[in-house]
Protein backbone atom coordinates (compact mmCIF):
# COMPACT_ATOMS: atom_id res chain seq x y z
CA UNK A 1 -4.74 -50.00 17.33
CA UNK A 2 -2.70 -48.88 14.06
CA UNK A 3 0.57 -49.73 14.12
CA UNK A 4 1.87 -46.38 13.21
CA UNK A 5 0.46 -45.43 16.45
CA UNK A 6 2.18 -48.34 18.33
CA UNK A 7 5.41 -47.34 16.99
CA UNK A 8 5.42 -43.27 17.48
CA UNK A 9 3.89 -43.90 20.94
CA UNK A 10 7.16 -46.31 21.83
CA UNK A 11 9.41 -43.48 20.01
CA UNK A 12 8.45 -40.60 21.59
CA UNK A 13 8.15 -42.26 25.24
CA UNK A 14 11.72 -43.65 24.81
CA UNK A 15 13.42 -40.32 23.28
CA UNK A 16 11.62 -38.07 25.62
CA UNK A 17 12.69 -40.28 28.78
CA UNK A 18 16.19 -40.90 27.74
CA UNK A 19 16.51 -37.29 26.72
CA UNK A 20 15.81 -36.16 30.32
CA UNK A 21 18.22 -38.62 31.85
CA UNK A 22 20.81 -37.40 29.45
CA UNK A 23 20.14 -33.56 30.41
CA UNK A 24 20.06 -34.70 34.12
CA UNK A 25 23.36 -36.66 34.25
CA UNK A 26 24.84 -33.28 32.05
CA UNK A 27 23.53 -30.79 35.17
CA UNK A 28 25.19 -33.57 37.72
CA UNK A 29 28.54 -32.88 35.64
CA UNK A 30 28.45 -36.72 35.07
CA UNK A 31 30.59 -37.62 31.43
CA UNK A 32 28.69 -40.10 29.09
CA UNK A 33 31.14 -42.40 28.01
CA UNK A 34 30.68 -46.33 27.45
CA UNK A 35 29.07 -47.67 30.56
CA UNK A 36 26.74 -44.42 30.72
CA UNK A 37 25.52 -45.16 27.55
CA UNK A 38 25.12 -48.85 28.09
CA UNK A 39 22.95 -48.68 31.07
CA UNK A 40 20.80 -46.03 29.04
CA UNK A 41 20.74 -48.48 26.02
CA UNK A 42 19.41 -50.42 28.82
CA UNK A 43 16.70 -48.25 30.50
CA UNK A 44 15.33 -47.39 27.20
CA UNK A 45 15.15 -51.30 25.85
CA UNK A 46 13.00 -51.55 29.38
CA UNK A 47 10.78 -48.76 27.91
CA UNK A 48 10.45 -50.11 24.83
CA UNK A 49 9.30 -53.77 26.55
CA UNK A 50 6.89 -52.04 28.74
CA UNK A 51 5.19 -49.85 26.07
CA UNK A 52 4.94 -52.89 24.08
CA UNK A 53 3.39 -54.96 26.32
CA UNK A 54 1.23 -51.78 27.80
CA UNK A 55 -0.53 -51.67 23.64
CA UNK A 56 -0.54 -55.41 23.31
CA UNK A 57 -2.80 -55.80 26.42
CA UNK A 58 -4.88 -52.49 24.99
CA UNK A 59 -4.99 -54.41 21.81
CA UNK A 60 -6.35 -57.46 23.58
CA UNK A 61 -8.79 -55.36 25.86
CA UNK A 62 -10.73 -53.67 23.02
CA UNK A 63 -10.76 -56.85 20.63
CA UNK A 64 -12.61 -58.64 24.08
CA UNK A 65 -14.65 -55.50 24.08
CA UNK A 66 -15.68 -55.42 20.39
CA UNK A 67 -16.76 -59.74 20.48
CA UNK A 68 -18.77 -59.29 23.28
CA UNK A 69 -22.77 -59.53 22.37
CA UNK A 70 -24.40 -56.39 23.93
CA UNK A 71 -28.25 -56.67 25.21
């Protein structure tokens, strides 16, 4: 896969899903102050791993595809 597409795919899941816990903790009248924003440094560093590990094994799956002799 091209990295360009590794890295906007992480991006976009990340800002997207932190976005929407930031707009529900706003509706639940819920302040983001230090420890907020900590634990959704957190969540999104847990997004980040799993994307990243989601396109490695990709990566890994279509290179095993592409060596393998067909017929």
């Amino acid at each position: 896969m091209n990295k360009t597409y590794k890295v906007s795919f992480i991006l976009s899941a990340m800002v997207s899903i932190v976005f929407f816990m930031v707009e529900e903790l706003k509706q639940d009248g819920i302040r983001i102050d230090l420890g907020v924003g900590v634990i959704l440094g957190f969540f999104a560093l847990l997004i980040i791993i799993a994307c990243y590990f989601y396109l490695r094994s990709e990566d890994k799956r279509y290179l095993s595809q592409k060596e393998k002799p067909t017929g």
